[in-house]
N, C-alpha and C. Protein backbone atom coordinates (compact mmCIF):
# COMPACT_ATOMS: atom_id res chain seq x y z
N UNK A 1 56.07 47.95 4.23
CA UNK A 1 55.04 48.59 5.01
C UNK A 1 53.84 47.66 5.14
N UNK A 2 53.11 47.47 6.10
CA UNK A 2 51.90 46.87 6.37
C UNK A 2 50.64 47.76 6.26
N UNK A 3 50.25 47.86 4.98
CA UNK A 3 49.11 49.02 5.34
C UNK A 3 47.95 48.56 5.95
N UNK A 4 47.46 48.80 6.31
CA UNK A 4 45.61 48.52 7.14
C UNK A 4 44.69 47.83 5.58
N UNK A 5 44.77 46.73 6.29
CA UNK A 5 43.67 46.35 4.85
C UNK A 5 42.61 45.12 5.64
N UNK A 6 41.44 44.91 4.69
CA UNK A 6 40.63 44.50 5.33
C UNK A 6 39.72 43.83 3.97
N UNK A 7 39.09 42.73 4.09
CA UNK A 7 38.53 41.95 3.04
C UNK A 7 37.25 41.54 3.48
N UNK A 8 36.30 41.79 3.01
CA UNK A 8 34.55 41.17 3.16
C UNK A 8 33.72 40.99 2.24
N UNK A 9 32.78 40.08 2.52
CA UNK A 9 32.16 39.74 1.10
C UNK A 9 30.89 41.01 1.89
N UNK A 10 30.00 41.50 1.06
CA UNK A 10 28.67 42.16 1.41
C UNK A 10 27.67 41.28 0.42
N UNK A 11 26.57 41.22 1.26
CA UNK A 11 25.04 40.72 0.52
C UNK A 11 24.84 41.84 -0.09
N UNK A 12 25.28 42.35 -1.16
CA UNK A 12 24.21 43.78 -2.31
C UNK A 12 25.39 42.79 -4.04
N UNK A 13 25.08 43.76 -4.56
CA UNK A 13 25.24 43.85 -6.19
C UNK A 13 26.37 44.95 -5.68
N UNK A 14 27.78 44.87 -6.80
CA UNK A 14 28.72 45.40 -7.17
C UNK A 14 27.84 47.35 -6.72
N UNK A 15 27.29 47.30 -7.97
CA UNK A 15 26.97 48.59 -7.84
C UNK A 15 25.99 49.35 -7.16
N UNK A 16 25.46 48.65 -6.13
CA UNK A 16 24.64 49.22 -4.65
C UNK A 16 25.90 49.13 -3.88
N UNK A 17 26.77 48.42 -3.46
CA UNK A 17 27.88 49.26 -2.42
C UNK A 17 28.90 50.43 -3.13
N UNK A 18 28.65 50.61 -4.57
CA UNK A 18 29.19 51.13 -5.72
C UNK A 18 28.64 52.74 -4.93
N UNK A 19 27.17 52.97 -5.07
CA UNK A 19 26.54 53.65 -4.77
C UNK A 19 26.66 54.26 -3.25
N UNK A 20 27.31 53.33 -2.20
CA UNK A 20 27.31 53.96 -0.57
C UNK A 20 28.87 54.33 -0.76
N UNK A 21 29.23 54.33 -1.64
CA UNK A 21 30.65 54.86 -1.45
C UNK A 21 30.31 56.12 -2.34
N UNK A 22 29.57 56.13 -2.99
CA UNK A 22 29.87 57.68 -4.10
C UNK A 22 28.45 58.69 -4.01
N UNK A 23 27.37 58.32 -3.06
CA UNK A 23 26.53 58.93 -3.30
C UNK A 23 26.92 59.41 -1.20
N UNK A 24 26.11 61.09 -1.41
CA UNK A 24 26.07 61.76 0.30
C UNK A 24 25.25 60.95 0.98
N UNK A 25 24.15 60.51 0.88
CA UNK A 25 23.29 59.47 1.18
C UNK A 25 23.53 58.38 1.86
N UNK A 26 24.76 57.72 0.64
CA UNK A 26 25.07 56.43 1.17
C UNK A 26 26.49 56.63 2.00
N UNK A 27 27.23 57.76 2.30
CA UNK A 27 27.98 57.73 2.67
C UNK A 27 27.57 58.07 4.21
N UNK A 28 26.83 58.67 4.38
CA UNK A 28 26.12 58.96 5.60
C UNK A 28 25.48 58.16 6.29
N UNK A 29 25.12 57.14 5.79
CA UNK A 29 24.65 55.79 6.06
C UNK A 29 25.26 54.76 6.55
N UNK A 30 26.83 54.61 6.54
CA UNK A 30 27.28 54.00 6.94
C UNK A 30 28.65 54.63 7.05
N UNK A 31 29.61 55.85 7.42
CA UNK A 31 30.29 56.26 7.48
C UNK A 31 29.94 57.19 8.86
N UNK A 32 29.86 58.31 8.32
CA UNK A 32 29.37 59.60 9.37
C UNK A 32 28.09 60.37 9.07
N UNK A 33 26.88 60.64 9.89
CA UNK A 33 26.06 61.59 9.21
C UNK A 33 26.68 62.87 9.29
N UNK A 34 27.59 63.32 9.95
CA UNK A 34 28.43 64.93 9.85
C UNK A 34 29.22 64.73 8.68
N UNK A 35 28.49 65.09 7.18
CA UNK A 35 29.74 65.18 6.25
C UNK A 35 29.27 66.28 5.67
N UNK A 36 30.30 66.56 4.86
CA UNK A 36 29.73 67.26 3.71
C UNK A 36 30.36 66.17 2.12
N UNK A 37 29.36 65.84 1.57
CA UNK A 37 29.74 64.82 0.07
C UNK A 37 29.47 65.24 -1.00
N UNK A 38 29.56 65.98 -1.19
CA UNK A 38 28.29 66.64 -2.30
C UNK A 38 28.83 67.31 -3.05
N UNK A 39 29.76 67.02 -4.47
CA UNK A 39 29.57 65.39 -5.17
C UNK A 39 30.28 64.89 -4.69
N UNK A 40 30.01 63.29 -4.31
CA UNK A 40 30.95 61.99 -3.99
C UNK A 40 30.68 61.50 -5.28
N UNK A 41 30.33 61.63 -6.35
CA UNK A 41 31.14 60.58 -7.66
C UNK A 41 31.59 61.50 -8.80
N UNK A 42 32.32 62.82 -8.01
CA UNK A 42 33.34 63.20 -9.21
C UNK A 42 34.70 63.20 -9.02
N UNK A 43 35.82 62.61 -9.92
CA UNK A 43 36.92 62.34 -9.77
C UNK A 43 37.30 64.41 -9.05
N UNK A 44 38.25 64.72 -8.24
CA UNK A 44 38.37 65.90 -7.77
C UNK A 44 37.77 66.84 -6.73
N UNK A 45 36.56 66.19 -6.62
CA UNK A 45 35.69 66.60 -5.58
C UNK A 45 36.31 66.34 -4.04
N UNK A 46 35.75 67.37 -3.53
CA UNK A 46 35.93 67.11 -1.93
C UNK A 46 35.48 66.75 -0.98
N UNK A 47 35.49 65.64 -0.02
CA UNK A 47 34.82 65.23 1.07
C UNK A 47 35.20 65.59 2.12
N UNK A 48 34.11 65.97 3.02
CA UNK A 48 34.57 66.04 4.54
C UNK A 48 33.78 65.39 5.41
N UNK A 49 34.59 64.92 6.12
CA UNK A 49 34.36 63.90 6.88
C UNK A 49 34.20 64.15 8.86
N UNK A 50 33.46 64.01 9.37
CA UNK A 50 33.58 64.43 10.77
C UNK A 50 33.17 63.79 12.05
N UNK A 51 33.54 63.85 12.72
CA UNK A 51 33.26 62.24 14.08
C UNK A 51 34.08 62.89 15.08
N UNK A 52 33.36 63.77 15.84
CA UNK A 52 33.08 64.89 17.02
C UNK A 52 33.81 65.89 16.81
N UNK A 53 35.22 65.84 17.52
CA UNK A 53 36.22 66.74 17.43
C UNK A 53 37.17 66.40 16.08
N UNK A 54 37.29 64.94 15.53
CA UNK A 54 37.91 64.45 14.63
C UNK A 54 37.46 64.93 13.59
N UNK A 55 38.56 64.53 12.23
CA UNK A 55 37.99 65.25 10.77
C UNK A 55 38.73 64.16 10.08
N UNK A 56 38.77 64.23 8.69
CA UNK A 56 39.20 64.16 7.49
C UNK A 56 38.59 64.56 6.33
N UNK A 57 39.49 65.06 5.42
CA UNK A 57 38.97 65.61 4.27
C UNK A 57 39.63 64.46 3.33
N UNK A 58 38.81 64.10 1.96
CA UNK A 58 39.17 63.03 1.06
C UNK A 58 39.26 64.00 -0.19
N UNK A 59 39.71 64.44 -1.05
CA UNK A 59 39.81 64.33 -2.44
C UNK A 59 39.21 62.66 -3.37
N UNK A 60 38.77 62.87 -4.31
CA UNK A 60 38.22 61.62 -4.70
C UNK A 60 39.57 61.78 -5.68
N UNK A 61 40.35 60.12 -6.18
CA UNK A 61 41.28 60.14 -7.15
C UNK A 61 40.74 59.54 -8.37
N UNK A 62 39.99 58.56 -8.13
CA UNK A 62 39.77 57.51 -9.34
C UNK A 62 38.41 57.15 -8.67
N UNK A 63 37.71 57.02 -9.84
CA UNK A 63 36.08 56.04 -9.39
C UNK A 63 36.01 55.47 -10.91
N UNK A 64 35.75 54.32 -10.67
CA UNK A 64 35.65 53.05 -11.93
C UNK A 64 33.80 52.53 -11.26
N UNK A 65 33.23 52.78 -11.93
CA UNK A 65 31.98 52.55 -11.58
C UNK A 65 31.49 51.02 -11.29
N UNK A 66 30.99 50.33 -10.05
CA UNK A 66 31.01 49.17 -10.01
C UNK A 66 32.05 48.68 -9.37
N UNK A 67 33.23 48.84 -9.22
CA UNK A 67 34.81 48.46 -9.04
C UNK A 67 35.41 48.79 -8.56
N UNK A 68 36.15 50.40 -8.11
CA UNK A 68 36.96 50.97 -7.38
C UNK A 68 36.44 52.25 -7.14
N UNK A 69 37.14 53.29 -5.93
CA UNK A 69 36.94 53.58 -5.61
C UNK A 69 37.99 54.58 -4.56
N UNK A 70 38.86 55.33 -5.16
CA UNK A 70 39.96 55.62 -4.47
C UNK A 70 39.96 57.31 -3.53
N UNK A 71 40.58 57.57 -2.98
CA UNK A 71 40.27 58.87 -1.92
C UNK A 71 42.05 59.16 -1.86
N UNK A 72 42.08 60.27 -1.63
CA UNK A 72 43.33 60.84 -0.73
C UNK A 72 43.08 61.82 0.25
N UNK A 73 43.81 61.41 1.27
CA UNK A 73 43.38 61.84 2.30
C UNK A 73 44.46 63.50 1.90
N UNK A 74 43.69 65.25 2.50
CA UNK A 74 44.18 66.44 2.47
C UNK A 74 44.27 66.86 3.19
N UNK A 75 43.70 66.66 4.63
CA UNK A 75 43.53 67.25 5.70
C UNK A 75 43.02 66.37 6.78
N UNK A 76 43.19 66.31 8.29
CA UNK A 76 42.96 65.53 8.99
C UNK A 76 43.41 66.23 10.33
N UNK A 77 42.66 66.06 11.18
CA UNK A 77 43.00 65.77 12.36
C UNK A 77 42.32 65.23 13.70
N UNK A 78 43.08 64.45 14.46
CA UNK A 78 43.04 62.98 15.46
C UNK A 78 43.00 63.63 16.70
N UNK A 79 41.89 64.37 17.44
CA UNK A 79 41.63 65.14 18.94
C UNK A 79 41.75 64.14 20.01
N UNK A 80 43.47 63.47 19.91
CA UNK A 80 43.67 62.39 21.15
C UNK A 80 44.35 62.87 21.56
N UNK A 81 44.80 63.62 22.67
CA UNK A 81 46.58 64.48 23.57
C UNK A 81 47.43 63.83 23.68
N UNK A 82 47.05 62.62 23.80
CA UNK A 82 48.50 62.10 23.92
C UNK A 82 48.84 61.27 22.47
N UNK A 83 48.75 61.95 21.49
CA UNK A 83 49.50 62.27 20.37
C UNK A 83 49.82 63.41 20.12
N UNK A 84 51.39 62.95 19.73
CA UNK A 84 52.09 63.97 19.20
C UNK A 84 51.92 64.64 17.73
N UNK A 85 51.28 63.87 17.07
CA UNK A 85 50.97 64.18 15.06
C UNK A 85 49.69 64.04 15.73
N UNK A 86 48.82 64.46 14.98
CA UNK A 86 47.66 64.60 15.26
C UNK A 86 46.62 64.58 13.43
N UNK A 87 47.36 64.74 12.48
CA UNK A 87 47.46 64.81 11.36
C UNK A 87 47.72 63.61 10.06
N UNK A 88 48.09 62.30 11.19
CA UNK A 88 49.06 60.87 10.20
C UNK A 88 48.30 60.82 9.05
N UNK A 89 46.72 61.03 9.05
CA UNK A 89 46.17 60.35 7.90
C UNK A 89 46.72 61.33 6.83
N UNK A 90 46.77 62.53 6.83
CA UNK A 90 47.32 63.62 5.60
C UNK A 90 48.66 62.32 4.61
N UNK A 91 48.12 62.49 3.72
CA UNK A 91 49.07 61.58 2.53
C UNK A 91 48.48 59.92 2.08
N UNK A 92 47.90 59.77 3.09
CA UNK A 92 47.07 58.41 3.07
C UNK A 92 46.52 58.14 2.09
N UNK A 93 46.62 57.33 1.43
CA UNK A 93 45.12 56.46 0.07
C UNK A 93 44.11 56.00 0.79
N UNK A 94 42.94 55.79 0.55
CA UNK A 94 41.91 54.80 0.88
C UNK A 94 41.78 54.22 -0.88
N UNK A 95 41.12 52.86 -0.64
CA UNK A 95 41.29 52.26 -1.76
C UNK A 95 39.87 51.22 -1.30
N UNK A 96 39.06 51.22 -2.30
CA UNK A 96 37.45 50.14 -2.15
C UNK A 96 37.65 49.78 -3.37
N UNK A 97 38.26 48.28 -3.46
CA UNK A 97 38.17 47.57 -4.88
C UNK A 97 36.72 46.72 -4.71
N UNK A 98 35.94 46.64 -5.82
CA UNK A 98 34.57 45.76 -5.74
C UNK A 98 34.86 44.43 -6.76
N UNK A 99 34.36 43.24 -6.42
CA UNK A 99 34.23 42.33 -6.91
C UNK A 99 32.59 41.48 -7.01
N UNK A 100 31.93 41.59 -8.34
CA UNK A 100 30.88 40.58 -8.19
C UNK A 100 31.41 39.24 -7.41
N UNK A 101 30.99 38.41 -6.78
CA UNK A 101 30.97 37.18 -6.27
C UNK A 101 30.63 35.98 -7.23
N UNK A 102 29.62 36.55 -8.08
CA UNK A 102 28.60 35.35 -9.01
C UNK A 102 27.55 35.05 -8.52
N UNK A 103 27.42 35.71 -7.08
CA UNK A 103 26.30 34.87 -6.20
C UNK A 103 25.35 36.26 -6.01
N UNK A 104 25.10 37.34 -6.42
CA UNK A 104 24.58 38.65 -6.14
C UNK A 104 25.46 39.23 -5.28
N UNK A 105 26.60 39.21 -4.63
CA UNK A 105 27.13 39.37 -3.57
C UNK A 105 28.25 39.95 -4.48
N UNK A 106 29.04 40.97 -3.38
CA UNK A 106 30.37 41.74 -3.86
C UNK A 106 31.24 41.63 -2.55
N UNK A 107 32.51 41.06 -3.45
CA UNK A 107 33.73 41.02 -2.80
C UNK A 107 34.15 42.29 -2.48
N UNK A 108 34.63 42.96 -1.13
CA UNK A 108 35.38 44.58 -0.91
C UNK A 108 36.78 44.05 -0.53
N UNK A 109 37.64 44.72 -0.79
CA UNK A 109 39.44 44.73 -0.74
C UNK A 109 39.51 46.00 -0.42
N UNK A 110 39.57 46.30 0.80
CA UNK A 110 39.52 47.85 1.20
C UNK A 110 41.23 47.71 2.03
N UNK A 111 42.18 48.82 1.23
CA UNK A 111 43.18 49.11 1.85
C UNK A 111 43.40 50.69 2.31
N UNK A 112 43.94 50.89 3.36
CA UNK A 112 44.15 52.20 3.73
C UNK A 112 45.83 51.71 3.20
N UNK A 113 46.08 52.71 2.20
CA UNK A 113 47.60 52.81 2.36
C UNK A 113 48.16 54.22 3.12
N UNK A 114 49.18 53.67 3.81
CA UNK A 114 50.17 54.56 4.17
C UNK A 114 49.56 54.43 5.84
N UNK A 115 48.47 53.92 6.55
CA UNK A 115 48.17 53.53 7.29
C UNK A 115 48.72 52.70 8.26
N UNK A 116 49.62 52.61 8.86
CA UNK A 116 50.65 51.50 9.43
C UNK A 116 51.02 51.16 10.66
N UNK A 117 51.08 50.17 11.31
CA UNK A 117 51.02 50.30 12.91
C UNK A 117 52.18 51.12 13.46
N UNK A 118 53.22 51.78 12.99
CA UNK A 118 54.37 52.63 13.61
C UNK A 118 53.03 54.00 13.84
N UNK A 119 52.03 54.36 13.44
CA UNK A 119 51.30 55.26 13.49
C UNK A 119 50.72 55.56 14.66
N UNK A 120 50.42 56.79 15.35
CA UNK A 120 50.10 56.66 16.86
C UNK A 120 48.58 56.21 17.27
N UNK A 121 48.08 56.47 16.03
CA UNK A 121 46.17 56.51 16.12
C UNK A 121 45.94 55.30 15.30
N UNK A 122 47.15 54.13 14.87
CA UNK A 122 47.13 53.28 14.09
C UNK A 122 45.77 52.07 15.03
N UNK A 123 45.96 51.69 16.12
CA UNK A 123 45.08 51.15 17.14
C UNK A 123 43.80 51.66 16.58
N UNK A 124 43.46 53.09 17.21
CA UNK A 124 42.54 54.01 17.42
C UNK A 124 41.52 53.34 15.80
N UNK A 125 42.04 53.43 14.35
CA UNK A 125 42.19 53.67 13.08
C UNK A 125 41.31 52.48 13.00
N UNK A 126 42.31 51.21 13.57
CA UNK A 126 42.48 50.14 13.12
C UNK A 126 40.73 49.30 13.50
N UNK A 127 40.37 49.93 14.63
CA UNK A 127 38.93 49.60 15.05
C UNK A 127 38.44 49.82 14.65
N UNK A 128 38.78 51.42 14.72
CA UNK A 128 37.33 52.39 13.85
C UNK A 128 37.16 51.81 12.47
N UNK A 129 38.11 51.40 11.48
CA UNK A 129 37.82 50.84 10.17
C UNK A 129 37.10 49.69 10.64
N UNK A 130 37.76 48.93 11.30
CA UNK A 130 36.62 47.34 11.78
C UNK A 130 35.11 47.92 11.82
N UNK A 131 34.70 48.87 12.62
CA UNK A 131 33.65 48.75 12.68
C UNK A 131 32.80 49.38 11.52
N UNK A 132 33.52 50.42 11.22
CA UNK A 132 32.78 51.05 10.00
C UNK A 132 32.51 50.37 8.48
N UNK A 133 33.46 49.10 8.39
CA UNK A 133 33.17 48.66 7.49
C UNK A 133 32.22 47.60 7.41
N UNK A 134 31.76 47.26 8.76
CA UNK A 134 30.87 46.30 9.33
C UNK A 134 29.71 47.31 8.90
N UNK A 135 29.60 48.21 9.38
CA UNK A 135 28.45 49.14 8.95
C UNK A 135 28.22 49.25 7.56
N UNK A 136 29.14 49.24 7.03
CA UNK A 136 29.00 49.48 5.40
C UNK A 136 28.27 48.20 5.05
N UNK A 137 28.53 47.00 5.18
CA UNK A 137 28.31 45.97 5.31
C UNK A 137 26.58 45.16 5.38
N UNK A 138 26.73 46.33 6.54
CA UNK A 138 25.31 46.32 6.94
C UNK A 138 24.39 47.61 6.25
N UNK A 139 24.76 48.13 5.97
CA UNK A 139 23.84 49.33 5.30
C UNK A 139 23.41 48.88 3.51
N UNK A 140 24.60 47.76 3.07
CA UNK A 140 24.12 47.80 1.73
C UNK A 140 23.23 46.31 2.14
N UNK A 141 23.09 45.58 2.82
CA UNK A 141 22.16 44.66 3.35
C UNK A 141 21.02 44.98 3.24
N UNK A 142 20.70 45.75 4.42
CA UNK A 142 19.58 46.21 5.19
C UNK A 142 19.02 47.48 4.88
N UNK A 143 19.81 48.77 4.31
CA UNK A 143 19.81 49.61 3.75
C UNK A 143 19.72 50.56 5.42
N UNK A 144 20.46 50.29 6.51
CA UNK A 144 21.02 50.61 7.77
C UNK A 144 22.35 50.43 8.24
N UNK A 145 22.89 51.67 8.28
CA UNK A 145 24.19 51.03 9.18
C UNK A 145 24.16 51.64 10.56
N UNK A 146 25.81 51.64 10.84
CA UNK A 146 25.54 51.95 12.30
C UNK A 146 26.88 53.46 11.94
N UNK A 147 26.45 54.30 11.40
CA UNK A 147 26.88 55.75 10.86
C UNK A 147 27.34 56.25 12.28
N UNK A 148 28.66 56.96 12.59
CA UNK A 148 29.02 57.93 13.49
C UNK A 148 27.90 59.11 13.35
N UNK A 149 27.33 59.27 14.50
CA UNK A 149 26.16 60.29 15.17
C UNK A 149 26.50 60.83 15.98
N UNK A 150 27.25 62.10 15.91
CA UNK A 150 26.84 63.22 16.83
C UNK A 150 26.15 63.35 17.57
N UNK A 151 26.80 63.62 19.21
CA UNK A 151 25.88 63.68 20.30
C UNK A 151 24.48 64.60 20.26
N UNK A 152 23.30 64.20 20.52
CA UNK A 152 22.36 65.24 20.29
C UNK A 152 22.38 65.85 21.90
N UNK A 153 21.90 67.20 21.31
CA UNK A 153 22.34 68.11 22.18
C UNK A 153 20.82 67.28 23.54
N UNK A 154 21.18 67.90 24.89
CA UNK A 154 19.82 67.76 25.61
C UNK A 154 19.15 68.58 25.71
N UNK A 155 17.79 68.73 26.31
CA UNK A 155 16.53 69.99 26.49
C UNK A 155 17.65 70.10 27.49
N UNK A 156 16.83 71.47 27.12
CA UNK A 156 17.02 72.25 28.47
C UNK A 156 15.81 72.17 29.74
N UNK A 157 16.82 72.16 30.80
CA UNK A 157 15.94 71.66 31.72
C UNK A 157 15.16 72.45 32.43
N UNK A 158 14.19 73.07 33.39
CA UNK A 158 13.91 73.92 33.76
C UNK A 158 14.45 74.36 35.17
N UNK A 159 15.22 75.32 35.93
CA UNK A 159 15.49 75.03 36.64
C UNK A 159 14.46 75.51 37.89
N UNK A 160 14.27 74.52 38.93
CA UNK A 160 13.31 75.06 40.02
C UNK A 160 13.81 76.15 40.89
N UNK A 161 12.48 77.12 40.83
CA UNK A 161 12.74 78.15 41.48
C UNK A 161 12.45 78.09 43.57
């Protein structure tokens, strides 16, 4: 199997990207502001995750403080029609291994297992992780990312009589 994996160094300390993975805060920061996280650093806890019509829910499996960082995916679903599963991520791992660098900097080894291009939203997946982890990237930098935001609604307009 080829799972979706992806490797970057980030400018922070082990345990500031430690922190955007396990705190609502930091997950909102560079993930989605539609979540619910609250707790993201207890092994069992539930995440939900949301990006318009899309979802996922994470179970947390393992958190090694500083270091890893594991999820299973419980629930999901992919609001594209022309898929037939709409659901692939259900069974999925996410996996955030951390590495000091030596240099203040942390190595990420982020694998989606079970993630695989036979998958229909595997494309769709495969970006969306590109960019979101660029955000992550950038949020433990700058303490900004570029977080999935929900359309804000518009005024209402007045209409002329």
């Amino acid at each position: 199997m080829n799972d979706y994996n992806q490797s970057l160094v980030l400018a922070a300390m082990p345990a500031d990207v430690y922190a955007a993975l396990t705190t609502s805060a930091g997950l909102r920061g560079w993930w989605t502001v539609d979540s619910d996280a609250d707790p993201a650093d207890t092994v069992g806890s539930e995440l939900r995750f949301r990006f318009g019509s899309h979802y996922m829910h994470m179970r947390i499996e393992q958190l090694t403080p500083s270091a890893e960082v594991h999820w299973y995916c419980t629930a999901a679903f992919t609001d594209v029609d022309a898929f037939t599963r709409k659901d692939e991520w259900v069974g999925t791992r996410i996996k955030f291994r951390l590495a000091a660098t030596g240099d203040g900097q942390t190595r990420l080894d982020f694998v989606h297992l079970g993630l695989v291009p036979e998958f229909e939203c595997y494309d769709l997946c495969q970006n969306g992780w590109q960019h979101f982890l660029t955000s992550l990237q950038q949020y433990v930098a700058t303490g900004t990312g570029t977080p999935y935001r929900p359309a804000e609604p518009h005024p209402a307009v007045p209409i002329a009589a």
